[in-house]
N, C-alpha and C. Protein backbone atom coordinates (compact mmCIF):
# COMPACT_ATOMS: atom_id res chain seq x y z
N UNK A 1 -160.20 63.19 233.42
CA UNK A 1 -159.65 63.78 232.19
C UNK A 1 -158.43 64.64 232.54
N UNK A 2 -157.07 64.65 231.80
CA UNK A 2 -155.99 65.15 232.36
C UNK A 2 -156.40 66.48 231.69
N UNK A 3 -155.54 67.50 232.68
CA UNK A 3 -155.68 68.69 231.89
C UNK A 3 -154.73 69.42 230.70
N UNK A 4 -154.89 69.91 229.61
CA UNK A 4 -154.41 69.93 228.67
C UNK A 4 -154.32 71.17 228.55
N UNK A 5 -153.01 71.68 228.10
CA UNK A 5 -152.50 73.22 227.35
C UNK A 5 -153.03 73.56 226.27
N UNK A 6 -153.25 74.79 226.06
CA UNK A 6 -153.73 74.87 224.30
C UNK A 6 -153.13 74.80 223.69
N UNK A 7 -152.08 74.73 223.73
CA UNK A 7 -150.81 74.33 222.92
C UNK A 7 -150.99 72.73 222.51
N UNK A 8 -151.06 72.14 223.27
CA UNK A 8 -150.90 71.09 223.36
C UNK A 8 -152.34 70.27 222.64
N UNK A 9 -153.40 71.26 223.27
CA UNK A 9 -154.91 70.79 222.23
C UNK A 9 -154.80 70.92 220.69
N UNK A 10 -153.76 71.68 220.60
CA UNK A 10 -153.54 71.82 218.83
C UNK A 10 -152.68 70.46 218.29
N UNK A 11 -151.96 69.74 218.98
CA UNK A 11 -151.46 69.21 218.37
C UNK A 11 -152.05 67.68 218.17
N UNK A 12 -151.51 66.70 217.55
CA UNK A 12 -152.17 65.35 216.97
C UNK A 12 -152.15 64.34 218.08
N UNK A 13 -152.38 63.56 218.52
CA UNK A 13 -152.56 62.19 219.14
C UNK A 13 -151.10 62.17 219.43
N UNK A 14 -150.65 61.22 218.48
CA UNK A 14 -149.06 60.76 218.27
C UNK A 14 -148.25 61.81 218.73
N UNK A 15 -148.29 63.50 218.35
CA UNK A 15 -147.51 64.66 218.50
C UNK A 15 -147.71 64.57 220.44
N UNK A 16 -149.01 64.62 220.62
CA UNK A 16 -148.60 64.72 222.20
C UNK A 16 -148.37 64.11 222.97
N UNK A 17 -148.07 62.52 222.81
CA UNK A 17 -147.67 61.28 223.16
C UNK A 17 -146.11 62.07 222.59
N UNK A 18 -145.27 62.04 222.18
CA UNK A 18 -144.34 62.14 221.38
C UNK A 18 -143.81 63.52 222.43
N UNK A 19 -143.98 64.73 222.74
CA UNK A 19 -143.67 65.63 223.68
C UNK A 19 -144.04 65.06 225.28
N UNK A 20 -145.34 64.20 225.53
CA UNK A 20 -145.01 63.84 226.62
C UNK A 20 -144.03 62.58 227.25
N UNK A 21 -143.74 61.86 226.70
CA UNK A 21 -141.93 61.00 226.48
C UNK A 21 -141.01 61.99 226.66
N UNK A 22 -140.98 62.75 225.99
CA UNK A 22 -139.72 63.48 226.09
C UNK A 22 -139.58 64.50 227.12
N UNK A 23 -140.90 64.77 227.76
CA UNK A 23 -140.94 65.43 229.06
C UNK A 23 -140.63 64.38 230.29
N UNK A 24 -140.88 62.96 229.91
CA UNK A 24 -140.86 61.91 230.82
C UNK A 24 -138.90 62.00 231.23
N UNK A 25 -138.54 61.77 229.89
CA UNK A 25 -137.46 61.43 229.89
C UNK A 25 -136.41 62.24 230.41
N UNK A 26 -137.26 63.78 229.80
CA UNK A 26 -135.85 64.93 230.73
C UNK A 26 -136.20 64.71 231.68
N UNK A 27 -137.24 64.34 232.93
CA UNK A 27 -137.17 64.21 234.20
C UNK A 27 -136.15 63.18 234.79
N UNK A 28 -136.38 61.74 233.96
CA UNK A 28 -135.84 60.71 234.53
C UNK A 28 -134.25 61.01 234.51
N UNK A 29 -133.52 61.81 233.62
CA UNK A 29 -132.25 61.99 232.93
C UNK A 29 -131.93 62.90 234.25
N UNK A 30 -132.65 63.74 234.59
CA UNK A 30 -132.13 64.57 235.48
C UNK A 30 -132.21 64.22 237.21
N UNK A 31 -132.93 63.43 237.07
CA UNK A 31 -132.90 62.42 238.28
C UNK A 31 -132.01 61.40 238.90
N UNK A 32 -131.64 61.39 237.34
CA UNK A 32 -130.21 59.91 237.51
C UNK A 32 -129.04 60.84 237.41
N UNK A 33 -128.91 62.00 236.74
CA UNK A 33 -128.02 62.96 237.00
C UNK A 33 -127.62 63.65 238.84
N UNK A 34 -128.79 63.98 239.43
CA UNK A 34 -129.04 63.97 240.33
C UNK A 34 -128.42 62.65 241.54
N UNK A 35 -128.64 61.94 240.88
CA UNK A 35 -127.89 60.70 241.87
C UNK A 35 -126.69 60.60 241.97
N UNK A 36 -126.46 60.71 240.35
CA UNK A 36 -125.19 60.53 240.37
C UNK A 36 -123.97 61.82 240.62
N UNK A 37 -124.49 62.83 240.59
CA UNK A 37 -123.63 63.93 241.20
C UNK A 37 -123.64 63.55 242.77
N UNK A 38 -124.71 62.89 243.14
CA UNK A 38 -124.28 62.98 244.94
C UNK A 38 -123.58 61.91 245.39
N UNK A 39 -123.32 60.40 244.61
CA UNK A 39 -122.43 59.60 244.77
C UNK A 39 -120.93 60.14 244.65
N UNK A 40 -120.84 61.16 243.63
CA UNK A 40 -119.70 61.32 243.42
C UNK A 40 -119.14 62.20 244.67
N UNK A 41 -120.01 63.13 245.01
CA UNK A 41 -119.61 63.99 246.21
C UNK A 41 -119.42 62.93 247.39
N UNK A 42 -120.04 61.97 247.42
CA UNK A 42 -119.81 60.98 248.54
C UNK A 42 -118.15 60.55 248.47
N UNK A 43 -118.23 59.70 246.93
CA UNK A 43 -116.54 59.43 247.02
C UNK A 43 -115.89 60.64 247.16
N UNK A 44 -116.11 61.70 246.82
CA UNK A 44 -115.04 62.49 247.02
C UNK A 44 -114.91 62.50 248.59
N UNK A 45 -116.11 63.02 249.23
CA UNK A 45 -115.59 63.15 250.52
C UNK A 45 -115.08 61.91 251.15
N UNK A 46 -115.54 60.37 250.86
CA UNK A 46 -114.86 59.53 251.47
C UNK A 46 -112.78 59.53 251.06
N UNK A 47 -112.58 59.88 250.10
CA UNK A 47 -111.29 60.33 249.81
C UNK A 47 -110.92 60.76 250.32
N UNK A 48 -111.30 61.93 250.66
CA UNK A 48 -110.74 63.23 251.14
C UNK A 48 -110.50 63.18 252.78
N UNK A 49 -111.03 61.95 253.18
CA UNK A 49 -111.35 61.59 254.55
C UNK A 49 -109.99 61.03 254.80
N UNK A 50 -109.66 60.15 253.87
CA UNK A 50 -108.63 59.01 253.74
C UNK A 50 -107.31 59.53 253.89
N UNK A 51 -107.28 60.84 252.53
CA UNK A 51 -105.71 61.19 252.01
C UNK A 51 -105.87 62.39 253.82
N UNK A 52 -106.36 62.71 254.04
CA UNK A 52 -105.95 63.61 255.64
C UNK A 52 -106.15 62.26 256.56
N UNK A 53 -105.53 61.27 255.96
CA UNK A 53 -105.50 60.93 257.62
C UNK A 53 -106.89 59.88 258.29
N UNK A 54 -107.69 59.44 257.85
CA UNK A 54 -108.53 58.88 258.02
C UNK A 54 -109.92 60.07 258.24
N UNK A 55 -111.29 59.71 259.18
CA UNK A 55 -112.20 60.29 259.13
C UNK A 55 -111.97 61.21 260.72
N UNK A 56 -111.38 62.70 260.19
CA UNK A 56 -111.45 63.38 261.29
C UNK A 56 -112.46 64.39 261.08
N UNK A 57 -112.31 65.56 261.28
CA UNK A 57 -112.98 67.07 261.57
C UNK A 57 -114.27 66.74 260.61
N UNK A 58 -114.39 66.39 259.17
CA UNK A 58 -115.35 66.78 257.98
C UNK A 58 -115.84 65.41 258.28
N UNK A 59 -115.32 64.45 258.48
CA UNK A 59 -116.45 62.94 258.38
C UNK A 59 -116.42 62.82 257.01
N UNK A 60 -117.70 61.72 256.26
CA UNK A 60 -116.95 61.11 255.55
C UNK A 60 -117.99 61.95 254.75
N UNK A 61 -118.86 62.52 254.83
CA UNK A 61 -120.25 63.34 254.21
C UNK A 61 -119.43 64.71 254.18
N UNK A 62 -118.52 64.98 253.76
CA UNK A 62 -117.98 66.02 253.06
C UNK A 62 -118.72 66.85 252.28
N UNK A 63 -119.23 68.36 252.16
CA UNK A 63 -119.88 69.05 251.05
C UNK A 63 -118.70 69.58 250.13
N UNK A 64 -119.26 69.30 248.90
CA UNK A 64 -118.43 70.28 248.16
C UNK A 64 -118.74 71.52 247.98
């Protein structure tokens, strides 16, 4: 049996199906957010590798 908030014991069938989706979903949203901020730091640093000159001092794993 999962464990349940009292908050959450008050509400209907459908209502807590209906908040737990949307708890699903801010995870997944922020996960793919998550990815995709670190691809972008990747291209950046592979750029940044390029316009100095190829891959010297920083490599291509650049932090921003």
């Amino acid at each position: 049996m999962p464990i349940v908030s009292p908050w959450e014991s008050r509400l209907t069938s459908a209502e807590n199906l209906a908040v737990r989706r949307s708890l699903v979903a801010r995870r997944q949203n922020a996960a793919r957010t998550d990815d995709l901020l670190r691809r972008a730091r990747r291209l950046i640093g592979q750029c940044r590798a390029q316009a100095s000159g190829g891959i010297g001092h920083h490599g291509i794993e650049t932090k921003l």
